[in-house]
N, C-alpha and C. Protein backbone atom coordinates (compact mmCIF):
# COMPACT_ATOMS: atom_id res chain seq x y z
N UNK A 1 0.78 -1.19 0.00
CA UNK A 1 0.00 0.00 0.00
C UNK A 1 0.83 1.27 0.00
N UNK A 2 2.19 1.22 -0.15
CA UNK A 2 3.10 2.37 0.06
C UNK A 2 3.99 2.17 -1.24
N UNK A 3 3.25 3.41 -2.30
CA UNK A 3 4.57 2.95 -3.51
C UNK A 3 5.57 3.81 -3.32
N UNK A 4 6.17 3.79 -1.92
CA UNK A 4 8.01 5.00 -1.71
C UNK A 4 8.48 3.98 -1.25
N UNK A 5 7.91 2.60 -1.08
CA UNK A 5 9.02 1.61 -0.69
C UNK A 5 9.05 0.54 -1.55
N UNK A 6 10.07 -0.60 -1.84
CA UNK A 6 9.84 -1.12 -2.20
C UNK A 6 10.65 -2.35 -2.17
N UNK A 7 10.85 -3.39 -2.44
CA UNK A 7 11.78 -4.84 -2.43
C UNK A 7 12.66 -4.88 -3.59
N UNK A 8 13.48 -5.46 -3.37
CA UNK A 8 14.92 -5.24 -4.19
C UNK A 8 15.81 -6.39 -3.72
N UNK A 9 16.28 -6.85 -4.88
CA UNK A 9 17.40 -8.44 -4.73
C UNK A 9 18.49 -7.80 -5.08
N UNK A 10 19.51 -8.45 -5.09
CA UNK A 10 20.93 -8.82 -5.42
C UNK A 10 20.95 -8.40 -7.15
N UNK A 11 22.18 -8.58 -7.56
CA UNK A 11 22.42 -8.85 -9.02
C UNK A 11 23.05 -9.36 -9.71
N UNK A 12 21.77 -10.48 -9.58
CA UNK A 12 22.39 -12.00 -10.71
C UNK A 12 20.51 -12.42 -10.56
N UNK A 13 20.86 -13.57 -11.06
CA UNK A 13 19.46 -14.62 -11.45
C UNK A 13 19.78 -16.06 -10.99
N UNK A 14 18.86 -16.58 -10.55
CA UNK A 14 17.18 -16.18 -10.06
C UNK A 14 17.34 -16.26 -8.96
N UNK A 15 16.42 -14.87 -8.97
CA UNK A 15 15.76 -14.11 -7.48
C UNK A 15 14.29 -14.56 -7.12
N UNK A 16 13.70 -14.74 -5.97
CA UNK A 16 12.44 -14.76 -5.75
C UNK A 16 12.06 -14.15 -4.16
N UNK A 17 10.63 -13.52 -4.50
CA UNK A 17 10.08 -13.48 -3.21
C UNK A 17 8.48 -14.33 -3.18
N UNK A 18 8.66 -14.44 -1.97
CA UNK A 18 7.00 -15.28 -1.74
C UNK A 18 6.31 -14.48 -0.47
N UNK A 19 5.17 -14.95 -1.17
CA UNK A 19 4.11 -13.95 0.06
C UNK A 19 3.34 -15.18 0.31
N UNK A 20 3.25 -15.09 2.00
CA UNK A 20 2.53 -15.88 2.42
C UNK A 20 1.03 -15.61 2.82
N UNK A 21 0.03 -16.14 2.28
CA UNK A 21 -1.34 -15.36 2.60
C UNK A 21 -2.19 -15.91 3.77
N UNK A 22 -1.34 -16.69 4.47
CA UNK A 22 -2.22 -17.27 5.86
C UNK A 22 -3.30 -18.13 5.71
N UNK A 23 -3.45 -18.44 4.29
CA UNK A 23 -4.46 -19.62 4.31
C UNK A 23 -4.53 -20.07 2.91
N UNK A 24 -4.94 -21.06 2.32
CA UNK A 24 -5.17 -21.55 0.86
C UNK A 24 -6.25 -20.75 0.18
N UNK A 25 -5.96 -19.84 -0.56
CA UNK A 25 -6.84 -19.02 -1.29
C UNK A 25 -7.31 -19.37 -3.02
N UNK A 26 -7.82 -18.95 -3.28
CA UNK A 26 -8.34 -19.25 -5.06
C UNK A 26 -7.96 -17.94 -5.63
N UNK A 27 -7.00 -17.56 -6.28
CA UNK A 27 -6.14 -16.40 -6.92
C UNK A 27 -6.70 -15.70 -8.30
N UNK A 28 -7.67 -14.84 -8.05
CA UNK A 28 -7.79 -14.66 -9.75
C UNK A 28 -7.18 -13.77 -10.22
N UNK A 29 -6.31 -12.38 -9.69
CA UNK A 29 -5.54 -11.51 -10.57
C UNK A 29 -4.18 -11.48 -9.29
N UNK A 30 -2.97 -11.33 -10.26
CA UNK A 30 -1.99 -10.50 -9.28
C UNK A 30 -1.09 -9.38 -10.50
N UNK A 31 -1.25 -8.20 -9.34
CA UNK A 31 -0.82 -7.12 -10.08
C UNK A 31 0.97 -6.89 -9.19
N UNK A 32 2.11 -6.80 -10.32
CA UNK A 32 2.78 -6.58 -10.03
C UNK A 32 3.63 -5.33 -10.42
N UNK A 33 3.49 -4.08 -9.60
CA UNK A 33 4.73 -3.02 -10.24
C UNK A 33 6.29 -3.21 -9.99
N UNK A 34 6.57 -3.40 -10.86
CA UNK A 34 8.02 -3.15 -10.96
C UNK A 34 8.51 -1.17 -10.52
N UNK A 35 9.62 -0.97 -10.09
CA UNK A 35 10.02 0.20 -9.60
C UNK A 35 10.62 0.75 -10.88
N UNK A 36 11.39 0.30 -11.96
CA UNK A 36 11.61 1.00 -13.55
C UNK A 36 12.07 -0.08 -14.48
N UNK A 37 12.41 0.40 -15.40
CA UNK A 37 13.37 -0.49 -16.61
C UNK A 37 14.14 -0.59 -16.28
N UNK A 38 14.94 -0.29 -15.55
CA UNK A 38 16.48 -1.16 -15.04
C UNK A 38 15.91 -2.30 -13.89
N UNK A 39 15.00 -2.69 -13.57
CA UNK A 39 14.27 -3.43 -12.62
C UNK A 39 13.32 -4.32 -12.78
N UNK A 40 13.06 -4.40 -13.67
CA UNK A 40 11.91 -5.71 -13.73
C UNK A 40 12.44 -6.97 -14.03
N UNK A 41 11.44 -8.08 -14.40
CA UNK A 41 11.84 -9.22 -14.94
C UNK A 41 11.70 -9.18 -16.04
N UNK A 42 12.20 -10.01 -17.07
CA UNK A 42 12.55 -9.98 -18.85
C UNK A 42 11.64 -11.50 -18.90
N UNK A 43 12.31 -12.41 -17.65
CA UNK A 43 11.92 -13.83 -17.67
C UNK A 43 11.13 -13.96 -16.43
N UNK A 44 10.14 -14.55 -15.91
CA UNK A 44 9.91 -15.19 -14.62
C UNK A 44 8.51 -15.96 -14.50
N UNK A 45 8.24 -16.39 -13.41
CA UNK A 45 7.26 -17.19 -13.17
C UNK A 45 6.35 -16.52 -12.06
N UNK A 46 5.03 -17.13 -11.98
CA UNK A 46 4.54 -17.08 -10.71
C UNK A 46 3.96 -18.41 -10.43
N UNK A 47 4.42 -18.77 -9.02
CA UNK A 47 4.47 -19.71 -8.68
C UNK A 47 3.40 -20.27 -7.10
N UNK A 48 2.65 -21.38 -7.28
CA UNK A 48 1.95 -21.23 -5.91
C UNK A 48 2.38 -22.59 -5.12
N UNK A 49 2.01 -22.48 -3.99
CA UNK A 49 2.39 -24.18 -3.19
C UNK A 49 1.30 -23.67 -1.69
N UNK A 50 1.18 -24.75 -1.20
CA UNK A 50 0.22 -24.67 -0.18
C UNK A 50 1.21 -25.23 1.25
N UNK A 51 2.48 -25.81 1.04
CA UNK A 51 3.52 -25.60 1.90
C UNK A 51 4.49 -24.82 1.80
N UNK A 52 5.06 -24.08 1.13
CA UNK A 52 6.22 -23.28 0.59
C UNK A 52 7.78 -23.82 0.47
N UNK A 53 7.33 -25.14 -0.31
CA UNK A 53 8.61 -26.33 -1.01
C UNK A 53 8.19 -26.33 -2.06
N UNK A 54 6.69 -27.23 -2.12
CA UNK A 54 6.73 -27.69 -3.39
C UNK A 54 5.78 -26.87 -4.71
N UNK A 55 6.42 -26.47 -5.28
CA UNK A 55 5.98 -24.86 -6.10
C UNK A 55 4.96 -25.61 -7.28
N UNK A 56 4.06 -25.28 -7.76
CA UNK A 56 3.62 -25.14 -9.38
C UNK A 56 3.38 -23.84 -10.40
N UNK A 57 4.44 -24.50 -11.15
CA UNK A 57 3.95 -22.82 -12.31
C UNK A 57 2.48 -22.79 -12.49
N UNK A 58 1.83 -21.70 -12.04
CA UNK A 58 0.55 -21.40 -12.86
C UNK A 58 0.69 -20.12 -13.97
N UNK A 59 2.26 -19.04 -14.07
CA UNK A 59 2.11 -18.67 -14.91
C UNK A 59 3.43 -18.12 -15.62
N UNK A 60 3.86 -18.35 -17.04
CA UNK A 60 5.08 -17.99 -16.98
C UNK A 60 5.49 -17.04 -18.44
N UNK A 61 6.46 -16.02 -18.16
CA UNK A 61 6.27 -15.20 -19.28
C UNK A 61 7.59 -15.02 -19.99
N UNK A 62 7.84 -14.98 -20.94
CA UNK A 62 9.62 -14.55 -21.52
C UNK A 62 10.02 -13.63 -21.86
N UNK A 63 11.11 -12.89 -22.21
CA UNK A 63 10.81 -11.65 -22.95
C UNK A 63 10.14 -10.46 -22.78
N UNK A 64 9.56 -10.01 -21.62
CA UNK A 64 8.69 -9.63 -21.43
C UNK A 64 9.45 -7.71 -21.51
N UNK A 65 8.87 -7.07 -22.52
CA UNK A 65 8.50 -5.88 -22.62
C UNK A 65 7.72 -4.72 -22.04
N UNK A 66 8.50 -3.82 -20.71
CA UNK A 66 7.40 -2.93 -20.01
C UNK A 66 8.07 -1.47 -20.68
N UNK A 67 6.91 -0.45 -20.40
CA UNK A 67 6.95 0.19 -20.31
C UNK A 67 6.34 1.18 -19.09
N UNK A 68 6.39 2.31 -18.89
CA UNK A 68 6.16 2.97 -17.62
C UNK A 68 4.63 2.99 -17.78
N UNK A 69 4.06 2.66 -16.50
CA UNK A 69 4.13 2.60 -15.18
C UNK A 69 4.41 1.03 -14.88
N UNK A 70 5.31 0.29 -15.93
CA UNK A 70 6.26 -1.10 -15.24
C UNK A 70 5.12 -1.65 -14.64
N UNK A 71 4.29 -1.90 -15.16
CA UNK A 71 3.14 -2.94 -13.94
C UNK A 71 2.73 -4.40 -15.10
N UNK A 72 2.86 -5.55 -14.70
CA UNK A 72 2.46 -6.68 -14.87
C UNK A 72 1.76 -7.16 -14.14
N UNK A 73 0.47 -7.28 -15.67
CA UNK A 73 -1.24 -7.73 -14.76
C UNK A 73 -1.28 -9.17 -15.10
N UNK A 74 -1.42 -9.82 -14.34
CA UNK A 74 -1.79 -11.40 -14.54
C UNK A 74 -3.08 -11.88 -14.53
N UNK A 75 -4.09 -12.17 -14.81
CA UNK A 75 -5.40 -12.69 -14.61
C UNK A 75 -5.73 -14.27 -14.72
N UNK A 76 -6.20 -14.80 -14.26
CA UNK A 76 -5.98 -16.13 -14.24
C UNK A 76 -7.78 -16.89 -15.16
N UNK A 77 -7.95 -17.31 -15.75
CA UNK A 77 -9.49 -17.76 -16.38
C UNK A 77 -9.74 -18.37 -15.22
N UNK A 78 -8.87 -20.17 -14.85
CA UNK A 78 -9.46 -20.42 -13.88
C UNK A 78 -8.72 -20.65 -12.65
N UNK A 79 -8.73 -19.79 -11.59
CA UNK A 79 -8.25 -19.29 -10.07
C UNK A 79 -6.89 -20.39 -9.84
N UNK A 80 -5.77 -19.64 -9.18
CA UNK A 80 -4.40 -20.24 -9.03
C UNK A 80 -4.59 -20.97 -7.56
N UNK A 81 -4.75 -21.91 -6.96
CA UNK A 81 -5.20 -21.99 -5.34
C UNK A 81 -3.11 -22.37 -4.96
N UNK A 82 -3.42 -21.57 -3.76
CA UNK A 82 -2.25 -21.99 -3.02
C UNK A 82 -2.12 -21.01 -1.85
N UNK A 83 -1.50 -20.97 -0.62
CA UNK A 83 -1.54 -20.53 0.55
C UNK A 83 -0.29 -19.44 -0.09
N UNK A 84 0.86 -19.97 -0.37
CA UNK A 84 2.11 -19.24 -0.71
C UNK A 84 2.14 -18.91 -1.97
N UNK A 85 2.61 -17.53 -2.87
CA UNK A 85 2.84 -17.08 -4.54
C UNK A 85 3.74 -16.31 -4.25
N UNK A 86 4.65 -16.93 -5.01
CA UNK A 86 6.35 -16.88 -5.47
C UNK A 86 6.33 -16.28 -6.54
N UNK A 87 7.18 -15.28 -6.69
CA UNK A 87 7.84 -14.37 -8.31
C UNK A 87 8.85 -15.36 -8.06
N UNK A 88 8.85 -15.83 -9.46
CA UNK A 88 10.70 -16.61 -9.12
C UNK A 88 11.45 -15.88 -10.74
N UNK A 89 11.53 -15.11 -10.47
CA UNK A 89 12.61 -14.32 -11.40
C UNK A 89 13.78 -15.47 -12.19
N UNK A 90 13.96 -15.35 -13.01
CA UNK A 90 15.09 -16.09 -14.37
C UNK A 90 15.84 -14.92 -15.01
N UNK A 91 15.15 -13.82 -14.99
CA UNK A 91 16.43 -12.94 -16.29
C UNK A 91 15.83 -11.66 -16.08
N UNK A 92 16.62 -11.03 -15.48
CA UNK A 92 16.47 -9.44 -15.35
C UNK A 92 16.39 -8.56 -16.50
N UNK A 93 16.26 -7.38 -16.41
CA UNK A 93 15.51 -6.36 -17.52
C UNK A 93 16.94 -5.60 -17.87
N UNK A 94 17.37 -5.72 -16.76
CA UNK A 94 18.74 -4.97 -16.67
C UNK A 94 20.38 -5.42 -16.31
N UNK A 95 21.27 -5.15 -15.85
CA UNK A 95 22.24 -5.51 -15.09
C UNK A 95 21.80 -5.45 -13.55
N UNK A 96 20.94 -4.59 -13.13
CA UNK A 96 20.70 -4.44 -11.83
C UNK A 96 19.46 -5.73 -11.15
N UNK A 97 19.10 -5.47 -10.11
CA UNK A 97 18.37 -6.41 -9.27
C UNK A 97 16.92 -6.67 -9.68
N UNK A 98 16.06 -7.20 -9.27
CA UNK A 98 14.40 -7.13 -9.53
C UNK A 98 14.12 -6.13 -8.05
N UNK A 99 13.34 -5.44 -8.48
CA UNK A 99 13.05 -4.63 -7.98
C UNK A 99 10.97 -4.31 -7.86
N UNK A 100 10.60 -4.29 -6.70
CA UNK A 100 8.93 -4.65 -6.88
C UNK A 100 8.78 -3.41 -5.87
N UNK A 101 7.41 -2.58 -5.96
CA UNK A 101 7.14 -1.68 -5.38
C UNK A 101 5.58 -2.03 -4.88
N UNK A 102 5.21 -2.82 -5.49
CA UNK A 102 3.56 -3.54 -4.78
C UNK A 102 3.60 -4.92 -5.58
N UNK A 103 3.11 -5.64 -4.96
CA UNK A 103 2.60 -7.14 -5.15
C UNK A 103 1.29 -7.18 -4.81
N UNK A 104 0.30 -7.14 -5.29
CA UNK A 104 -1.05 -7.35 -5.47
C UNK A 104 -1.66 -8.69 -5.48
N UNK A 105 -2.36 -9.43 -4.66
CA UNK A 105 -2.94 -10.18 -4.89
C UNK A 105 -4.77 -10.45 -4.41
N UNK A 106 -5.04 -10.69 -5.73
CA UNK A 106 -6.57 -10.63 -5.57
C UNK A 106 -7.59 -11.93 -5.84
N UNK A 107 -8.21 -12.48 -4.99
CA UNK A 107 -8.77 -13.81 -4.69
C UNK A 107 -9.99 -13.84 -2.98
N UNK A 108 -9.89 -15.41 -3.24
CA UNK A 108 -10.78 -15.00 -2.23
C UNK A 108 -10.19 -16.57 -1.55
N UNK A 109 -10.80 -16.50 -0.19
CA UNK A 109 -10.04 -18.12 0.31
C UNK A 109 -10.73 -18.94 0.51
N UNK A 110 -10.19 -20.11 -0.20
CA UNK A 110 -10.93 -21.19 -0.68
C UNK A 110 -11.59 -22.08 1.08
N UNK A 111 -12.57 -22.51 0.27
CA UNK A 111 -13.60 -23.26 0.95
C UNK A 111 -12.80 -24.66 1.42
C-alpha cells in the first residue's frame, strides 16, 4: 500500500520473493509493479504451493516488454489456489536487481 518503498534483490538470477497469505486461497488476478526499466523481470514465473517447497507454475512469461508505469497484470481464467505465490525471477531487464514496489494479490479463500 506504500509505492516510496519497495523490495529489491541482489544482481544475478534467479531471485524470488513469496508472500505468504495465511491460508489456501483461489487467486484470480496478481498485479505486479516493478520500480523501472532497469528493474523488472525480462523472464519469470509465478508460482503457488500450499507448503512453501513444493511450487507449481501457474504462470510464466519470456521476454517480457514494459513500459512505464512497469506494472504486470496477470489474470488467471481459472483461479491459481495456493496458501504461498512466489515471483521466481530467471532474467532481469537490466544488469541491476528485480526490484517490486507492490505485489497485489486478488482472490478470495478457498472453501
Amino acid at each position: 500500500g506504500n509505492v516510496n518503498t519497495r523490495w529489491e534483490t541482489e544482481f544475478s538470477d534467479p531471485q524470488w520473493i513469496t508472500i505468504d497469505l495465511g491460508k489456501v486461497c483461489n487467486i484470480s488476478t496478481i498485479e505486479i509493479q516493478w520500480y523501472s526499466a532497469n528493474s523488472y523481470a525480462k523472464d519469470f514465473k509465478i508460482q503457488v504451493s500450499n507448503d512453501n517447497s513444493a511450487w507449481t507454475d501457474v504462470y510464466s512469461v519470456t521476454n517480457l516488454s514494459l513500459t512505464s508505469p512497469y506494472t504486470s497484470k496477470i489474470n488467471f481464467s481459472t483461479p491459481a489456489t495456493g496458501r504461498y505465490v512466489r515471483m521466481y525471477g530467471t532474467k532481469r531487464s537490466a544488469s541491476y536487481g528485480y526490484s517490486i514496489k507492490e505485489f497485489v494479490i486478488f482472490g478470495t479463500v478457498a472453501e
